[in-house]
Structure formats: C-alpha cells, structure tokens
C-alpha atoms as a PDB file:
ATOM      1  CA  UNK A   1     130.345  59.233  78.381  1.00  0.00           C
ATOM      2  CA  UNK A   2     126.797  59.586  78.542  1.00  0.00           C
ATOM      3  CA  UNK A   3     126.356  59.589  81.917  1.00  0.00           C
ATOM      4  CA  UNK A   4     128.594  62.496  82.071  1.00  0.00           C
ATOM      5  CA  UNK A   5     126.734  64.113  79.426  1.00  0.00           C
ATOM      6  CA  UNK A   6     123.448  64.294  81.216  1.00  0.00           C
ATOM      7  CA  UNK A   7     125.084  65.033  84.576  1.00  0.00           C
ATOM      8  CA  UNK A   8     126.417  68.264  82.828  1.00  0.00           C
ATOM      9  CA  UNK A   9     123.387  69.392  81.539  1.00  0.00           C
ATOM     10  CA  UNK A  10     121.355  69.037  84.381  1.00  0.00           C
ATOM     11  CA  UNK A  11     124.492  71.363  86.369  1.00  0.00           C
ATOM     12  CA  UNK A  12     123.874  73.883  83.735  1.00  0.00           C
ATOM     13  CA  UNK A  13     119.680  73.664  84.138  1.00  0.00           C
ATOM     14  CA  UNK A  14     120.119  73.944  87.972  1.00  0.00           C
ATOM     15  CA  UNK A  15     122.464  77.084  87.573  1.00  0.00           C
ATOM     16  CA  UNK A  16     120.924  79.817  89.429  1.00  0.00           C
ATOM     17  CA  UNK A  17     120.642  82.800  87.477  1.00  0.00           C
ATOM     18  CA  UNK A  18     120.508  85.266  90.268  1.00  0.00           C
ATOM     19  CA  UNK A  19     122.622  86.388  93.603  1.00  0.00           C
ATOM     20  CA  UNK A  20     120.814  84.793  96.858  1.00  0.00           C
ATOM     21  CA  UNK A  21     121.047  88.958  98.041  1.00  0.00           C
ATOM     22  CA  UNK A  22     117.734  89.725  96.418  1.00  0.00           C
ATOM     23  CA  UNK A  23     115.813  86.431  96.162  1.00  0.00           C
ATOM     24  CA  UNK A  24     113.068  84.787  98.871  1.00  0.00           C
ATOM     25  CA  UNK A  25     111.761  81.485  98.601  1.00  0.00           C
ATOM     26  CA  UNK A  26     109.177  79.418 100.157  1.00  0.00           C
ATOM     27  CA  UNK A  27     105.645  80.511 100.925  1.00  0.00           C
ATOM     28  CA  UNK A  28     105.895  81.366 104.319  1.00  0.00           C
ATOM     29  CA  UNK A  29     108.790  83.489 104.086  1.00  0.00           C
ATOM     30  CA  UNK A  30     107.465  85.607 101.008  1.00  0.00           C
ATOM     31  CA  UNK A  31     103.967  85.420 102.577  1.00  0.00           C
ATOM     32  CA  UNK A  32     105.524  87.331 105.515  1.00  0.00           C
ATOM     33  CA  UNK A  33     107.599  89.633 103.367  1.00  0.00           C
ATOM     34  CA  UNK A  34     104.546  91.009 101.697  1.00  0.00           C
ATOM     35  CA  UNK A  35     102.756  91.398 105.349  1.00  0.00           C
ATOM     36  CA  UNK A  36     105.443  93.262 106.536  1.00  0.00           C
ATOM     37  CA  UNK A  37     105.146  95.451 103.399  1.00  0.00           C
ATOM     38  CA  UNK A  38     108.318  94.962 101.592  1.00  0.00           C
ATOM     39  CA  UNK A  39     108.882  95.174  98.203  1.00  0.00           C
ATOM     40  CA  UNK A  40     108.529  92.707  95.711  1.00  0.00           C
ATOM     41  CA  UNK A  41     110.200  93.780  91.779  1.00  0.00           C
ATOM     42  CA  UNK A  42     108.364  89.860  91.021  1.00  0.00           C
ATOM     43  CA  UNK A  43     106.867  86.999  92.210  1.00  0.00           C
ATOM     44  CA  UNK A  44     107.145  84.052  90.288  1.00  0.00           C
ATOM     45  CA  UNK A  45     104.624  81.267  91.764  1.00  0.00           C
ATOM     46  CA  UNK A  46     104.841  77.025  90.223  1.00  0.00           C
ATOM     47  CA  UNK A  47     101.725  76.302  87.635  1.00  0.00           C
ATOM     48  CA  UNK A  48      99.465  74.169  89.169  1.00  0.00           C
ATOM     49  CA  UNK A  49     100.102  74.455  92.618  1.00  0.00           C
ATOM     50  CA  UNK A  50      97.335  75.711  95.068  1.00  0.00           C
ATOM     51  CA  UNK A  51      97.031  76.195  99.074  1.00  0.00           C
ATOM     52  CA  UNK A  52      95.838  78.471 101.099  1.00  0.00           C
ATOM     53  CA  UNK A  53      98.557  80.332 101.909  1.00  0.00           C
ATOM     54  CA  UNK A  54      99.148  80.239  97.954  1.00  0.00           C
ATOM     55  CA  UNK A  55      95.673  82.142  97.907  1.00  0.00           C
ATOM     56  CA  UNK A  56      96.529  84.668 100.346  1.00  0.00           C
ATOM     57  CA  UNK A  57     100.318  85.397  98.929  1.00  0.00           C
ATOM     58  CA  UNK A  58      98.263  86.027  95.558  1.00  0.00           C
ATOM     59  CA  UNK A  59      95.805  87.817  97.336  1.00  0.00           C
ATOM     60  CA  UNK A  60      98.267  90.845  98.685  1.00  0.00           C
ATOM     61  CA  UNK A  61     100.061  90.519  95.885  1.00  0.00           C
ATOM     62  CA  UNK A  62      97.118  91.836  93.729  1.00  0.00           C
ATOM     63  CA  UNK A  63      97.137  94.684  95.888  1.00  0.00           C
ATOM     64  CA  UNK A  64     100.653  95.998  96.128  1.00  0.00           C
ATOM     65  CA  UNK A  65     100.817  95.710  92.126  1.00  0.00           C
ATOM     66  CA  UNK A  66     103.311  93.532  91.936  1.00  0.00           C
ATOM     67  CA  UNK A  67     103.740  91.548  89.116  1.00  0.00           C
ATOM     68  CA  UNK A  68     103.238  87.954  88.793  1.00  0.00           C
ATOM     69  CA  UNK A  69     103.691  85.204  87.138  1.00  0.00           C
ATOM     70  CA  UNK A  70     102.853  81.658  86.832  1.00  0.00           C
ATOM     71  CA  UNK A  71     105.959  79.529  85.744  1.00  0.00           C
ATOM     72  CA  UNK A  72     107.285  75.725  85.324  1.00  0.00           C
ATOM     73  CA  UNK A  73     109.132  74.252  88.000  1.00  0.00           C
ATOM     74  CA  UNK A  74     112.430  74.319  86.216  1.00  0.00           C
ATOM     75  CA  UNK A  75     112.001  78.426  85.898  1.00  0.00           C
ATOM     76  CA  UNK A  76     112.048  78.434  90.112  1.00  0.00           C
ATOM     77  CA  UNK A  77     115.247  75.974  90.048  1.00  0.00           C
ATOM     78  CA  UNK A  78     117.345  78.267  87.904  1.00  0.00           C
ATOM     79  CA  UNK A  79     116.280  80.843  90.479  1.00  0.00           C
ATOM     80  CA  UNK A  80     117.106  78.699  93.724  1.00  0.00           C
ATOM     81  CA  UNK A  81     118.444  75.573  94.424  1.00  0.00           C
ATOM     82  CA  UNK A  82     116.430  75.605  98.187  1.00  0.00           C
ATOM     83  CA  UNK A  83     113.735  74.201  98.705  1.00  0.00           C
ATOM     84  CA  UNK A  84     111.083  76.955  97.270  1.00  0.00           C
ATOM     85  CA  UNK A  85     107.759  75.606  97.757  1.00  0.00           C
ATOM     86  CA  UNK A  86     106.553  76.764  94.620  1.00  0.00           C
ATOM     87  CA  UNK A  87     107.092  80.228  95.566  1.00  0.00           C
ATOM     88  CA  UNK A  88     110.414  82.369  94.483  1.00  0.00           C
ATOM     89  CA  UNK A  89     110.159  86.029  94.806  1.00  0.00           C
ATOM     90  CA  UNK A  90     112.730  88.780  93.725  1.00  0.00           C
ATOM     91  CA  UNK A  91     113.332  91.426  96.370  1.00  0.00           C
ATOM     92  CA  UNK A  92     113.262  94.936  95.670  1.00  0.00           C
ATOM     93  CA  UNK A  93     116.952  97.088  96.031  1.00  0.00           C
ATOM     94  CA  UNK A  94     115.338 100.137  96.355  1.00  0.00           C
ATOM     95  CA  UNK A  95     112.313 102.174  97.782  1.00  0.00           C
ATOM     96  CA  UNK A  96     109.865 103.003  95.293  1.00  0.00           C
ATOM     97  CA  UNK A  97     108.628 106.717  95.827  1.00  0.00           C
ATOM     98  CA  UNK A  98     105.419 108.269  94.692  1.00  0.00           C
ATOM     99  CA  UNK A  99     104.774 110.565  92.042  1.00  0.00           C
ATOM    100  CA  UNK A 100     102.192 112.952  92.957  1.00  0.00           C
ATOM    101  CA  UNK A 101     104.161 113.870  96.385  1.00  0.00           C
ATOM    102  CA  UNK A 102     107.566 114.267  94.214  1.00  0.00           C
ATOM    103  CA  UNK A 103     105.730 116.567  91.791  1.00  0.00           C
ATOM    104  CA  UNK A 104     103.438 118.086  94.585  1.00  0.00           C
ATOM    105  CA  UNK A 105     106.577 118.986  96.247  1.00  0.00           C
ATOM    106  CA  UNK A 106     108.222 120.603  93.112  1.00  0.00           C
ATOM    107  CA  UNK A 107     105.502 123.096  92.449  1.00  0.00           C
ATOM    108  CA  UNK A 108     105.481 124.142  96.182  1.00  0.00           C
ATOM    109  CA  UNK A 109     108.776 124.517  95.958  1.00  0.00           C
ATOM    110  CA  UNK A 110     109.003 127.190  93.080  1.00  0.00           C
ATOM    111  CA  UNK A 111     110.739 124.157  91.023  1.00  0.00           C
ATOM    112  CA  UNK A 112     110.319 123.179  87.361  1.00  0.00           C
ATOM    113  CA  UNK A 113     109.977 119.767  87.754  1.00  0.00           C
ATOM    114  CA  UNK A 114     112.186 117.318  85.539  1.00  0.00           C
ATOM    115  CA  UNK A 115     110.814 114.251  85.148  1.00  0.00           C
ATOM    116  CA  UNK A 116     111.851 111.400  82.689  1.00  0.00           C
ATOM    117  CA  UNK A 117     109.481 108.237  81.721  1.00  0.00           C
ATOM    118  CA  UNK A 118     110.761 104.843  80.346  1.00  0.00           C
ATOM    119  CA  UNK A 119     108.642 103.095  78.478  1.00  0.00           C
ATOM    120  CA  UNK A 120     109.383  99.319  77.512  1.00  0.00           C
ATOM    121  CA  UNK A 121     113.370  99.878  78.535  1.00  0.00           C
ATOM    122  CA  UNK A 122     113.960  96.055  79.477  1.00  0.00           C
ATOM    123  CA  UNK A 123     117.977  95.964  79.312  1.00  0.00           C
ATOM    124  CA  UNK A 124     119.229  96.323  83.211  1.00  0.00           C
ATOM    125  CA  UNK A 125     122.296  98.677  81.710  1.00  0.00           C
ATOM    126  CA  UNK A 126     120.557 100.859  80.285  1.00  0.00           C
ATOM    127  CA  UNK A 127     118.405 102.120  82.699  1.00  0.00           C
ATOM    128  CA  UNK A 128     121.109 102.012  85.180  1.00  0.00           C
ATOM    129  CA  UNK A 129     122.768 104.221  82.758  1.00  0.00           C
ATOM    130  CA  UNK A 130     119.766 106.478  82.071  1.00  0.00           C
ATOM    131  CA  UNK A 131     119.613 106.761  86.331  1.00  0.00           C
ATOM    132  CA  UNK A 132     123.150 108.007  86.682  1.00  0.00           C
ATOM    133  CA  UNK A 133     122.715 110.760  83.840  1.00  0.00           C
ATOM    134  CA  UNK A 134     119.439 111.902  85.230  1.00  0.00           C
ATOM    135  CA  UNK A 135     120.804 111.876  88.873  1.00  0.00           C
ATOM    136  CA  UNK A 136     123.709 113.944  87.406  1.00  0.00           C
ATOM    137  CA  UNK A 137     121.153 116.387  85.544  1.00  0.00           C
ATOM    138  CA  UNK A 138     119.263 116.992  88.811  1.00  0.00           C
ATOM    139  CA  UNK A 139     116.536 115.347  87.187  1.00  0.00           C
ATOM    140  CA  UNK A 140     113.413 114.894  90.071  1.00  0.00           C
ATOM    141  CA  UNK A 141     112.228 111.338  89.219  1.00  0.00           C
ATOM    142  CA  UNK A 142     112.369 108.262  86.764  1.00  0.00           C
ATOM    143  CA  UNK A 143     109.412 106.627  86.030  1.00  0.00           C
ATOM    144  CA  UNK A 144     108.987 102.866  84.643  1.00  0.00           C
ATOM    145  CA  UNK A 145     105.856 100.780  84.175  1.00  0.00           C
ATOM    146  CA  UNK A 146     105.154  97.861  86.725  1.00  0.00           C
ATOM    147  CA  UNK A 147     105.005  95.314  84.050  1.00  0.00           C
ATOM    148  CA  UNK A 148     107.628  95.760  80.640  1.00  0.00           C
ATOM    149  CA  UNK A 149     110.204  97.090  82.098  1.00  0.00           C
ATOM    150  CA  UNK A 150     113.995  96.175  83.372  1.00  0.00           C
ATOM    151  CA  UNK A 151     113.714  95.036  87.129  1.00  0.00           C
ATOM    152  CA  UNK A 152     116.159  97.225  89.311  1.00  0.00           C
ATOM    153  CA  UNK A 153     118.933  94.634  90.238  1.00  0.00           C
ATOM    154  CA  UNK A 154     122.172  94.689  91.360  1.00  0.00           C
ATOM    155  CA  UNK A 155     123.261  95.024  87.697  1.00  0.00           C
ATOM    156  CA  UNK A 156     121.236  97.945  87.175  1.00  0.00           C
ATOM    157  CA  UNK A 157     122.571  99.716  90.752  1.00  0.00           C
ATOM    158  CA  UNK A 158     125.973  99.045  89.608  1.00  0.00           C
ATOM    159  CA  UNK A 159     125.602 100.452  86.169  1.00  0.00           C
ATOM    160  CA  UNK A 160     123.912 103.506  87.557  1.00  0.00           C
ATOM    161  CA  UNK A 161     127.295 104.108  89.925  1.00  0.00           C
ATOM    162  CA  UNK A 162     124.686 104.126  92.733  1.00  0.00           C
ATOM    163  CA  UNK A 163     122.540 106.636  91.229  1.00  0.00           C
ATOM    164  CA  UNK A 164     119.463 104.616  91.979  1.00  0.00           C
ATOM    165  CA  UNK A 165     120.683 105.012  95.315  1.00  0.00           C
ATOM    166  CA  UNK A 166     119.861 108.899  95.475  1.00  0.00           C
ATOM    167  CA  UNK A 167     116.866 109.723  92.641  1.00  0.00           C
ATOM    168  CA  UNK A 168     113.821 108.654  93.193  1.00  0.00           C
ATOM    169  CA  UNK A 169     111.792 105.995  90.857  1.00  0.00           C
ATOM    170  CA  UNK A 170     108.337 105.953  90.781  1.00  0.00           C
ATOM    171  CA  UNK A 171     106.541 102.697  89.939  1.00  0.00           C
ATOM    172  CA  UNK A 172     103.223 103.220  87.989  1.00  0.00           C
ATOM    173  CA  UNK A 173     100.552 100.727  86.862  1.00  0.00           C
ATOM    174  CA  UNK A 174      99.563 102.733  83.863  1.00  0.00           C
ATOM    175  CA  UNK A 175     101.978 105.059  81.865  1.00  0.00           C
ATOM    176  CA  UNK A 176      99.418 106.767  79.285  1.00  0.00           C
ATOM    177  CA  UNK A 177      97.237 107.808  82.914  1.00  0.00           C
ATOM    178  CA  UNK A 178     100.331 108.831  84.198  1.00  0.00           C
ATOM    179  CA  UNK A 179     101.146 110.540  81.285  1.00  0.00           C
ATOM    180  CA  UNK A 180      97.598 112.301  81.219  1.00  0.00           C
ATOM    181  CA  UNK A 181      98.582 113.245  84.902  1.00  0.00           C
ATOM    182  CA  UNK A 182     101.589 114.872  84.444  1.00  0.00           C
ATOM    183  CA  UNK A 183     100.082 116.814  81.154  1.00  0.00           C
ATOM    184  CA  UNK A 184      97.205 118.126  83.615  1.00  0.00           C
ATOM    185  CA  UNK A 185      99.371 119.339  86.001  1.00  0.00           C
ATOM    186  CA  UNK A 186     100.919 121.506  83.494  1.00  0.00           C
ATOM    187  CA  UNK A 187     103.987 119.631  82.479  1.00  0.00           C
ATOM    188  CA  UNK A 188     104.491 119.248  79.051  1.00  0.00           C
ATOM    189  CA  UNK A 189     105.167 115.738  77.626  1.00  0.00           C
ATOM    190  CA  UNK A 190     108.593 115.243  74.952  1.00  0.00           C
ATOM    191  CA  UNK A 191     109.189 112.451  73.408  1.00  0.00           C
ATOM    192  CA  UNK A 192     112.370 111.877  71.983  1.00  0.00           C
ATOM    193  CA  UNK A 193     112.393 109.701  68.736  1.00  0.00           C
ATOM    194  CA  UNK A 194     114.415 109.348  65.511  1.00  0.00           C
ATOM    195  CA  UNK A 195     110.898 109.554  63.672  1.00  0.00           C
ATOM    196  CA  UNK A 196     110.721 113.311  64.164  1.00  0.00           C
ATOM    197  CA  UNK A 197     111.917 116.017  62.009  1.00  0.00           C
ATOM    198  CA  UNK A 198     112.284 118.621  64.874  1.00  0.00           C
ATOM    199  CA  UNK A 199     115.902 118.724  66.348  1.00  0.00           C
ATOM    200  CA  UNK A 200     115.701 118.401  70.515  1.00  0.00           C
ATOM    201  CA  UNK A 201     117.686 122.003  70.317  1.00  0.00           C
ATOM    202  CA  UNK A 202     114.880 123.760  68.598  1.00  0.00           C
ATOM    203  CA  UNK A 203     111.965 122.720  71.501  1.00  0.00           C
ATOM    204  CA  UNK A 204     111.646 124.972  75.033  1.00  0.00           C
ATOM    205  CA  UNK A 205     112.604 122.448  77.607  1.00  0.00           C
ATOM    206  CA  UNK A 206     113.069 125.135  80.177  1.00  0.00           C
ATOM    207  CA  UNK A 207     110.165 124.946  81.483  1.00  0.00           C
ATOM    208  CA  UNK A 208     108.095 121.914  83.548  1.00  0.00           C
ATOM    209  CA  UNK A 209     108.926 118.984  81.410  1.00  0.00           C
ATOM    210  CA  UNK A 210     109.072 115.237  81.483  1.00  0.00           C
ATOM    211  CA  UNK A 211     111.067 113.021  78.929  1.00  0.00           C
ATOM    212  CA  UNK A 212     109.853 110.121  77.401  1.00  0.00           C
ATOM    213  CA  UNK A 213     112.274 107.793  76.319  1.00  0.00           C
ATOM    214  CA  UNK A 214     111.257 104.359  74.626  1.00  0.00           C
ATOM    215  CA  UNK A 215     113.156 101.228  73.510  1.00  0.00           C
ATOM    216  CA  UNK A 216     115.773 100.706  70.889  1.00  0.00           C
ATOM    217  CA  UNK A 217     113.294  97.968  69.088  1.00  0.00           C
ATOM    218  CA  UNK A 218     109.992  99.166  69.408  1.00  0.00           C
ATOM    219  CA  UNK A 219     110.472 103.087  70.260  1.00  0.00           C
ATOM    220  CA  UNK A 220     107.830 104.586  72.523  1.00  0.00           C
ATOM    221  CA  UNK A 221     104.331 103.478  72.679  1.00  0.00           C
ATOM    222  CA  UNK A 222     101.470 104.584  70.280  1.00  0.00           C
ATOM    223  CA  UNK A 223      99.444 104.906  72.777  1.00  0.00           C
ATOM    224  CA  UNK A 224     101.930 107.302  74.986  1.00  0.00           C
ATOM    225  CA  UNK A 225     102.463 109.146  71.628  1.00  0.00           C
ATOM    226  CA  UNK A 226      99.154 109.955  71.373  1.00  0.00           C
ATOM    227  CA  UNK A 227      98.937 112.164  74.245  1.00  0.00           C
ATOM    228  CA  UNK A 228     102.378 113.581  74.428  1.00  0.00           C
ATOM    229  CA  UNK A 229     103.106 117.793  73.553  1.00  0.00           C
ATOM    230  CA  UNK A 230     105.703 116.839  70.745  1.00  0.00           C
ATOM    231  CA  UNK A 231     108.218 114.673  69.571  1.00  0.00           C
ATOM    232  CA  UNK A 232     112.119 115.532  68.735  1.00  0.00           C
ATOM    233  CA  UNK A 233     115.195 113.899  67.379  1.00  0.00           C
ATOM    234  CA  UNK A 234     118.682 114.191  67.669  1.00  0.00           C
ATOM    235  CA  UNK A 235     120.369 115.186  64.620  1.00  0.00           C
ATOM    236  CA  UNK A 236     122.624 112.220  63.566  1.00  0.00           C
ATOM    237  CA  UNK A 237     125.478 112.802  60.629  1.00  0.00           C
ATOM    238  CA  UNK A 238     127.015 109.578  61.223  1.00  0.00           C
ATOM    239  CA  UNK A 239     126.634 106.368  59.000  1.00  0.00           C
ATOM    240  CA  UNK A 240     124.673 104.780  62.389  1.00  0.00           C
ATOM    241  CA  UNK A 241     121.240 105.938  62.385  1.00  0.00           C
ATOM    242  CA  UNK A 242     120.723 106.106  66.387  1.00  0.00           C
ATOM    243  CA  UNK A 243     122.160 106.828  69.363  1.00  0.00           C
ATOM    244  CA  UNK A 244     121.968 104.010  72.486  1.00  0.00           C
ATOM    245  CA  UNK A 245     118.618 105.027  74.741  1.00  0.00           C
ATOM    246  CA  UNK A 246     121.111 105.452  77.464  1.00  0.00           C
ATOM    247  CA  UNK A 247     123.442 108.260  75.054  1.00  0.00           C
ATOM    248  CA  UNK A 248     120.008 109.475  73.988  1.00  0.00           C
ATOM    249  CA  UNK A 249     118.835 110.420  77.406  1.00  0.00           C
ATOM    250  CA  UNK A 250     122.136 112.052  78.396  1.00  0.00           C
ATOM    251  CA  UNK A 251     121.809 114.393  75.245  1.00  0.00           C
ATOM    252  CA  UNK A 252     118.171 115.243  76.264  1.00  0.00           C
ATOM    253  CA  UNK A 253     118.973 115.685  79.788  1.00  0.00           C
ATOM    254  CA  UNK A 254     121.554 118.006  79.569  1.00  0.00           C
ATOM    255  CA  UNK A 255     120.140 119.791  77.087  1.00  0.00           C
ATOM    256  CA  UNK A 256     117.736 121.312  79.646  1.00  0.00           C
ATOM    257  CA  UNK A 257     120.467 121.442  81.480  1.00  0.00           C
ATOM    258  CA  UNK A 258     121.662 123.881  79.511  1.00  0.00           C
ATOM    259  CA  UNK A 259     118.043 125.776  78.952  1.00  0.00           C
ATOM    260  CA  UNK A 260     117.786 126.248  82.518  1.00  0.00           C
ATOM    261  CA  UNK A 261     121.238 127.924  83.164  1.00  0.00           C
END
C-alpha cells in the first residue's frame, strides 16, 4: 500500500503542466531558437548548473529581454518529461510588435490612437478576454510588462476567440517609461480604478488615449499612477463592489467607442 502511495505521488510531481506545442528543451535546441531570433515568453534554466553554452543561452537572453529564471529541477520536470538539460523554455504564440511604429503609424495616418496598458494582469483569461474586447473596439495595441504579467498561451489565445491573433501586443521592459512615452507624444493617460470619484462617462476619451487597466488585487501601480492624466470609475449600484478587469475593460473600451461615433 505504500509502495503504491509513493508511486502515485511521484505520477502527479512528474505531470507536465503544459502542452509540448509551446515548450523547447535542452540547451542546444533553445540555444538555437534564440539565434534564429524566435521568441521566448520564458526561460526557465536548473540552479546550479553552468556550461558554456549555459553562458551564451544567458547571454542572448539578456538581450532579447526575455525573462528568466533560475529554478529546481523538479520545476523543469513538471514542464517536460524529456530529457531537458537544465534548460526548458516556453515558446512564444504570437509576434510581439513595437510600439513606437504602431503609434508612429497612427498619427501619420490622421488616427487617434487607442491604446490600452495592463499592468500586473497575471490570470491567462483575463487578458485573453481584455484582447477580444479591444480587438472588437478597434483598439490599436495592448501593452503588458515583460516581467508580472500573464504569458500569452494557448489558454489566453483561446479565451481571446483568436483576437491575439489580429491586434497587436507590444512587449515593454518598463511601463512608467512607456507611460512617460505615450504622455509625450500627446496621448493622454486614464486609469480606470474603483478609487476614483469621477464616473468613466464624465472624462473626453475621444481623443488620443490609452487605458490603463490594473489587477483585481493590487489595482494599478503607484508608480504608473503617478504620471497618468486622471483616474475614473465605473459607477457600481450593485451589492458587489467591482466589476472583473476583463468586464471593466469592455465598459471603458466601448465607451470611446461611443465618443468617437
């Protein structure tokens, strides 16, 4: 009896937690991945281990901004079952654009750009959510941080009904300079949160504007706060206080829908 005990916990430690579609293992095959430029949404690499090829996965890693992260042995054998090398990285689904050519190219196009910022939205559903209401709003780009935020899985592709297919996502190491960026290029910064007192109806969203939303525990950022044009709520006459990030980001979305004609 104990024998089978122990046999079923160690199935259940080996489990992998992921699809084999957007995993690559071993350091040869991830150190040619990343020389042949694809994308990486992590790279996961054993504590303690060393090499040179080790050194020179790490070393384009650092440059592509990827993140990283040094792990136990057990976290790569949930991952894969294969023989990993130390090494298990998690593909990317999608291309990642860039944000100064997708604004760039709304300006010369006599477009109010529409852009909408996640910060610290970890839950795959909810962005994938979030995608399909801003691809449905015509909304320009989404923008998460490189580190904190929900990797874009096969999860988060299905929940967005393939939206993350179509809008672009922009990656960015920094949100408050990216932030800063947008604000200097004339597009004014709204954050939507339950702590304000000035309903989202009330604000001119007509114009160039990018939407910050944060996450259901910790709310946007004080330091993105800090720099952003003004804050707004959605009125809520309910007994629940809040609206899901996802439902909140609909609202706001098609709210300049609506300001825009």
């Amino acid at each position: 009896m104990e024998k089978r005990k122990n046999i079923s916990k160690l199935n259940k430690f080996y489990k992998p937690a992921r699809s084999n579609d957007d995993i690559i293992f071993g350091r040869h095959a991830v150190l040619e991945a990343l020389k042949a430029g694809k994308g990486l949404e992590k790279l996961f690499i054993q504590k303690g281990t060393s090499g040179d090829s080790l050194n020179e996965i790490k070393t384009l890693v650092k440059s592509s901004a990827t993140p990283m992260s040094p792990v136990p042995i057990e976290k790569l054998n949930r991952l894969t079952r294969k023989n990993h090398q130390g090494v298990v990285g998690i593909l990317s689904l999608i291309e990642y654009s860039s944000l100064h050519h997708i604004i760039s190219k709304c300006f010369d196009e006599g477009r109010n750009p529409l852009v909408v910022i996640l910060d610290q939205i970890t839950d795959v559903r909810n962005l994938g959510a979030i995608a399909r209401s801003s691809e449905c709003a015509g909304a320009d780009t989404i923008v998460i941080p490189t580190v904190g935020s929900a990797q874009i899985n096969s999860d988060a592709i299905k929940t967005s009904a393939g939206a993350l297919n179509h809008i672009p996502v922009c990656k960015e190491n920094n949100l408050y300079e990216t932030c800063r960026y947008l604000k200097d290029s004339g597009i004014q910064l709204v954050a939507c949160t339950e702590k304000s007192t000035t309903s989202y109806y009330k604000a001119d969203l007509a114009g160039p504007v990018a939407l910050i939303m944060g996450s259901e525990e910790t709310g946007i950022s004080n330091q993105l706060l800090k720099v952003i044009d003004q804050e707004v709520s959605i009125p809520m006459h309910g007994k629940i206080g809040s609206l899901n990030v996802s439902n909140a980001a609909a609202v706001m979305l098609f709210e300049v829908l609506r300001q825009r004609g």
